[in-house]
C-alpha atoms as a PDB file:
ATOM      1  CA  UNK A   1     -60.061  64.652  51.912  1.00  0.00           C
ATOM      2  CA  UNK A   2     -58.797  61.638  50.231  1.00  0.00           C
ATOM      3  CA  UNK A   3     -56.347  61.721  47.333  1.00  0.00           C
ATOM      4  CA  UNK A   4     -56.807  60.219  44.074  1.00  0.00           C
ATOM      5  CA  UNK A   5     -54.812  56.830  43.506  1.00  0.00           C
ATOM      6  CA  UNK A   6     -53.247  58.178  40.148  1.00  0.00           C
ATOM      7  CA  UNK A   7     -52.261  62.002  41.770  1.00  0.00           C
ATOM      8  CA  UNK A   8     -50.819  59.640  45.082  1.00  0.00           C
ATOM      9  CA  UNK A   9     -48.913  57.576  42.447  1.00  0.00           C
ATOM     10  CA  UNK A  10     -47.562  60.683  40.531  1.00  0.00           C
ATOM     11  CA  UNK A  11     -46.907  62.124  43.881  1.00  0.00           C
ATOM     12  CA  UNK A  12     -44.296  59.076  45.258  1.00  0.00           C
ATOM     13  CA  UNK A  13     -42.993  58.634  42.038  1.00  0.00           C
ATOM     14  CA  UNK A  14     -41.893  62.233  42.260  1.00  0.00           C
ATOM     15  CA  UNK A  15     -40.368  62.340  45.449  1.00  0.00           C
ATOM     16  CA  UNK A  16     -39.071  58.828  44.451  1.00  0.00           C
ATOM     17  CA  UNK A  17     -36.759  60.713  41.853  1.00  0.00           C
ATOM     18  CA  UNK A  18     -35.576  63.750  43.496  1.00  0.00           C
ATOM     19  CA  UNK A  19     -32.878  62.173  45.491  1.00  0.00           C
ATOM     20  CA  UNK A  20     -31.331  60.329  43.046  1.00  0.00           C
ATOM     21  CA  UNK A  21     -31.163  63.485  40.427  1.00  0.00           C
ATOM     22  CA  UNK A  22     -29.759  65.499  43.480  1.00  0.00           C
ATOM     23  CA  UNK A  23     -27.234  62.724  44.316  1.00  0.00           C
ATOM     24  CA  UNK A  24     -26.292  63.431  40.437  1.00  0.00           C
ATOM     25  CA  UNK A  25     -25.921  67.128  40.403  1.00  0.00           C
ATOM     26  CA  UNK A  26     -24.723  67.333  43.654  1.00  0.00           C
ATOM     27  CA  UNK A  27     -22.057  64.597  44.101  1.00  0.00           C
ATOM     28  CA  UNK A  28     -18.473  64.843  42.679  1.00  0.00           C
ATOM     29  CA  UNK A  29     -16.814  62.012  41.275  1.00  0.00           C
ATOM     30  CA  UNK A  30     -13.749  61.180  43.614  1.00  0.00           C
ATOM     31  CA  UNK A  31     -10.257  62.063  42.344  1.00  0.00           C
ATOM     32  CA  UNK A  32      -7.544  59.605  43.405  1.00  0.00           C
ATOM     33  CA  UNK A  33      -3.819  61.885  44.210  1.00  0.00           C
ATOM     34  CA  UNK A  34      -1.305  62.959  42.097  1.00  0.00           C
ATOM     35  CA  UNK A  35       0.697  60.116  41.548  1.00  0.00           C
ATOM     36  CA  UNK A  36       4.129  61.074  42.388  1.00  0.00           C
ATOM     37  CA  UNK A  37       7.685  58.072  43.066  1.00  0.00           C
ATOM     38  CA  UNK A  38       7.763  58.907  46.308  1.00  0.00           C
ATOM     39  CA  UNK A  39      11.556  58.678  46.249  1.00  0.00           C
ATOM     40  CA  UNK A  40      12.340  59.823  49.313  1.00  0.00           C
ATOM     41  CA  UNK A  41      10.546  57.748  51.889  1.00  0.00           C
ATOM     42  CA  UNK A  42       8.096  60.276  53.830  1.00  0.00           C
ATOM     43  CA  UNK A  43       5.032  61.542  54.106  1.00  0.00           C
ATOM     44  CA  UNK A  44       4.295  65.302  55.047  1.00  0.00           C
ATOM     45  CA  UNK A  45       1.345  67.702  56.728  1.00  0.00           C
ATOM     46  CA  UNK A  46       0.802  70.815  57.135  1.00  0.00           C
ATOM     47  CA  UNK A  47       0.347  72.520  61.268  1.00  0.00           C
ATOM     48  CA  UNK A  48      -2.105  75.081  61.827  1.00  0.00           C
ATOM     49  CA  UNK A  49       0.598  77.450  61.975  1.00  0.00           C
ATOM     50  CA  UNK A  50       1.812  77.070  58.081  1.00  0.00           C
ATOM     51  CA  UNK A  51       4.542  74.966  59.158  1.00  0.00           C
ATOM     52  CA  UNK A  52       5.347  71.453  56.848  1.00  0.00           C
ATOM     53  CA  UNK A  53       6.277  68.837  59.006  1.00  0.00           C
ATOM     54  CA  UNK A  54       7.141  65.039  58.550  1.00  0.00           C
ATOM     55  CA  UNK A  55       3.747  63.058  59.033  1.00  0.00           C
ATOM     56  CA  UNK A  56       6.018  59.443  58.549  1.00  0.00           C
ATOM     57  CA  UNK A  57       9.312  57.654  57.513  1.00  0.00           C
ATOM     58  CA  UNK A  58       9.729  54.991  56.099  1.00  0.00           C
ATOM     59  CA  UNK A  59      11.864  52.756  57.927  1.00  0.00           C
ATOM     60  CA  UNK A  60      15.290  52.158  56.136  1.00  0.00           C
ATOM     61  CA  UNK A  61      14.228  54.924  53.434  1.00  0.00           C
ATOM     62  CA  UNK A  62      16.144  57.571  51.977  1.00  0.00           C
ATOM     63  CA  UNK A  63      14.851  60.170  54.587  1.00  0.00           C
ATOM     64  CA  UNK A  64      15.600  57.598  57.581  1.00  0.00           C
ATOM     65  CA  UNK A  65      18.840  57.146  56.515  1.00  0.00           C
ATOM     66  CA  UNK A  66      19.495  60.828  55.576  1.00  0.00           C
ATOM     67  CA  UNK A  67      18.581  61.637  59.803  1.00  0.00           C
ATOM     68  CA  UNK A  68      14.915  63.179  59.104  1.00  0.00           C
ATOM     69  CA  UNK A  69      12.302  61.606  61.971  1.00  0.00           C
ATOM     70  CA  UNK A  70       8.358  62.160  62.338  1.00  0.00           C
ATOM     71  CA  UNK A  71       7.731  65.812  63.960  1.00  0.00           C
ATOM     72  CA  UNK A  72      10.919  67.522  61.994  1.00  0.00           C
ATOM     73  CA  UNK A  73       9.767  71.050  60.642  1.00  0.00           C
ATOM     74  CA  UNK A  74      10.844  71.794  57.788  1.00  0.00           C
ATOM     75  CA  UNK A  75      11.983  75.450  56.620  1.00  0.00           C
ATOM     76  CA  UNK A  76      13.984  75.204  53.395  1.00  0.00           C
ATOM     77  CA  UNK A  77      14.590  72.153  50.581  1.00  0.00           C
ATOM     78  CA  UNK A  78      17.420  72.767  48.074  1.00  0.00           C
ATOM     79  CA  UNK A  79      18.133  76.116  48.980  1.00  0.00           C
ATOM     80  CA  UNK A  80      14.135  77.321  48.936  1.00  0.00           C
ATOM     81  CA  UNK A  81      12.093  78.494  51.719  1.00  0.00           C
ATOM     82  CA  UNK A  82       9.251  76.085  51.847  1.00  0.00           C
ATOM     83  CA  UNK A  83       5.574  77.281  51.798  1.00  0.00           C
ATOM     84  CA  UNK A  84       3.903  74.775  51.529  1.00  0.00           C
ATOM     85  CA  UNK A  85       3.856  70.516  51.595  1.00  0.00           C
ATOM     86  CA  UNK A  86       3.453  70.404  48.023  1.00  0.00           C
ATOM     87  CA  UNK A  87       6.168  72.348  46.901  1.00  0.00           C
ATOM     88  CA  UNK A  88       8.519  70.083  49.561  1.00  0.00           C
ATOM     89  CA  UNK A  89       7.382  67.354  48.418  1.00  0.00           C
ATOM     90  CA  UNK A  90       8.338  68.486  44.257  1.00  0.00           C
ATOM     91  CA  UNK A  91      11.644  69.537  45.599  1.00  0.00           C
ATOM     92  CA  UNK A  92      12.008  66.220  47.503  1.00  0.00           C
ATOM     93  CA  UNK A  93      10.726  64.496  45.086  1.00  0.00           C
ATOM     94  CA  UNK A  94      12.659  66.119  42.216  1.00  0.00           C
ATOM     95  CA  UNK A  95      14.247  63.354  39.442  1.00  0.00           C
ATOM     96  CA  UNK A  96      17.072  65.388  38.164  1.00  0.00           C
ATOM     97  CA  UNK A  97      18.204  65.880  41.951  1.00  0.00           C
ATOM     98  CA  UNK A  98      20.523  62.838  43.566  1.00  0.00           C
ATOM     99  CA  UNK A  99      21.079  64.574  46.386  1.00  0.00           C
ATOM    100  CA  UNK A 100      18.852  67.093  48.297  1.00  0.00           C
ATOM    101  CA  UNK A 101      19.730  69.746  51.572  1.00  0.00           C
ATOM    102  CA  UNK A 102      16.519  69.821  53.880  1.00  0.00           C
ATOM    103  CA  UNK A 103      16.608  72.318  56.592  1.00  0.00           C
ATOM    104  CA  UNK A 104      14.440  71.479  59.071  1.00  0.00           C
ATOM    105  CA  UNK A 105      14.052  72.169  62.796  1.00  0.00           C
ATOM    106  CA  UNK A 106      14.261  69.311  65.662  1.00  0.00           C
ATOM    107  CA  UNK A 107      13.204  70.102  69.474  1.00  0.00           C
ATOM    108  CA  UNK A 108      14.256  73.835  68.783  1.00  0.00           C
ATOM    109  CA  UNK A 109      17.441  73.463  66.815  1.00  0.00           C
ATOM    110  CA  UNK A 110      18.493  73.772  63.356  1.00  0.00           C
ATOM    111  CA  UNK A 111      19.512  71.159  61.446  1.00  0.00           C
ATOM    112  CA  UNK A 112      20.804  69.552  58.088  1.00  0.00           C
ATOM    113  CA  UNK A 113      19.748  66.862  56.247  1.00  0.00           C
ATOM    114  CA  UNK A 114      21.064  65.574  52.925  1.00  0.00           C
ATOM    115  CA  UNK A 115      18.836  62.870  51.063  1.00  0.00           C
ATOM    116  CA  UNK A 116      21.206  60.804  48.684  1.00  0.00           C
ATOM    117  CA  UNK A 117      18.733  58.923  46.116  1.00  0.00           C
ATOM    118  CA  UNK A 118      21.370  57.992  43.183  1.00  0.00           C
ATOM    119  CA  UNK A 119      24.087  55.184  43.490  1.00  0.00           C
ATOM    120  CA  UNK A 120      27.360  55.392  43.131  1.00  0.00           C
ATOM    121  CA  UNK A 121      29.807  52.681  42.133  1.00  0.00           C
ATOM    122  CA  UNK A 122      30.530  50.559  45.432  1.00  0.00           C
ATOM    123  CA  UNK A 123      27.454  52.236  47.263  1.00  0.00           C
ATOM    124  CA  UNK A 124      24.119  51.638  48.635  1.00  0.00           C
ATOM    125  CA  UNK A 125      21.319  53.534  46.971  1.00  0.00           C
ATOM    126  CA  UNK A 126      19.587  56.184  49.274  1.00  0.00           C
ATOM    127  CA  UNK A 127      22.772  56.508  51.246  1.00  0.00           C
ATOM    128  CA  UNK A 128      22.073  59.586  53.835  1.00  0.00           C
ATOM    129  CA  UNK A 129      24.522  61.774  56.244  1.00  0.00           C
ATOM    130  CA  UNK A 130      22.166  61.712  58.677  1.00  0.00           C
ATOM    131  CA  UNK A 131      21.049  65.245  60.519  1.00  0.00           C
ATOM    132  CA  UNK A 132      23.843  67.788  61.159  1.00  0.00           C
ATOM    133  CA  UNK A 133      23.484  70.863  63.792  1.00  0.00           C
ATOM    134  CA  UNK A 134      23.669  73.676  62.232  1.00  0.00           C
ATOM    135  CA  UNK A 135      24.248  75.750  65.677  1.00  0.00           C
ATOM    136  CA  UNK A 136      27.033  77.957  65.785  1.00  0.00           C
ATOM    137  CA  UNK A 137      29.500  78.215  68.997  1.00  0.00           C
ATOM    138  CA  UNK A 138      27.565  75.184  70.924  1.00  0.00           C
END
């Protein structure tokens, strides 16, 4: 059977037009990140088990100099319990905070970390303690 040439041409020009009116329905524009001031100088993930870890430092940061390394677990920031990488990163990341406590786990131990953002006269910005164990009787 052969096809008429003007039910052919309605034909491609139909399948012509699906994809790109799929593509249009179907496709979401992309959304960039919440822009946040990264103030502290990390990056962090989330394991398979729930638990927020530090994906990166950077190197001289505030979280460098305050003792936190790549592979730290984290468990509490200011005081909280931490649930989840985004709420870390708000309490991390908080502006009306100089200086933050992270408690975070290294190799099996418990440690303390204190992130110093704010200056003080006479003092490098982003000064840290470095990590403290928190391990009693050892």
């Amino acid at each position: 059977m052969r096809w008429p040439p003007r039910l052919l041409y309605a034909a491609v020009l139909l399948l012509a037009a699906v994809p790109p009116l799929l593509s249009s329905r179907l496709a979401r524009p992309l959304q960039a990140p919440p822009a946040h001031g990264d103030r502290a100088g990390l990056t962090l993930g989330t394991r398979p088990d729930r638990q927020v870890v530090v994906t990166s430092v950077r190197a001289d940061g505030v979280a460098d100099r305050g003792g936190l390394a790549v592979g730290d677990a984290l468990h509490a920031v200011a005081g909280r319990r931490v649930t989840g990488a985004a709420m870390a990163r708000r309490l991390i990341d908080d502006p009306l905070r100089c200086t933050t406590r992270v408690d975070f786990r290294r190799g099996g131990a418990a440690r303390v970390a204190r992130l110093r953002r704010c200056t003080a006269p006479g003092q490098a910005e982003g000064r840290g303690d470095g990590p403290q164990d928190t391990a009693r009787g050892r």
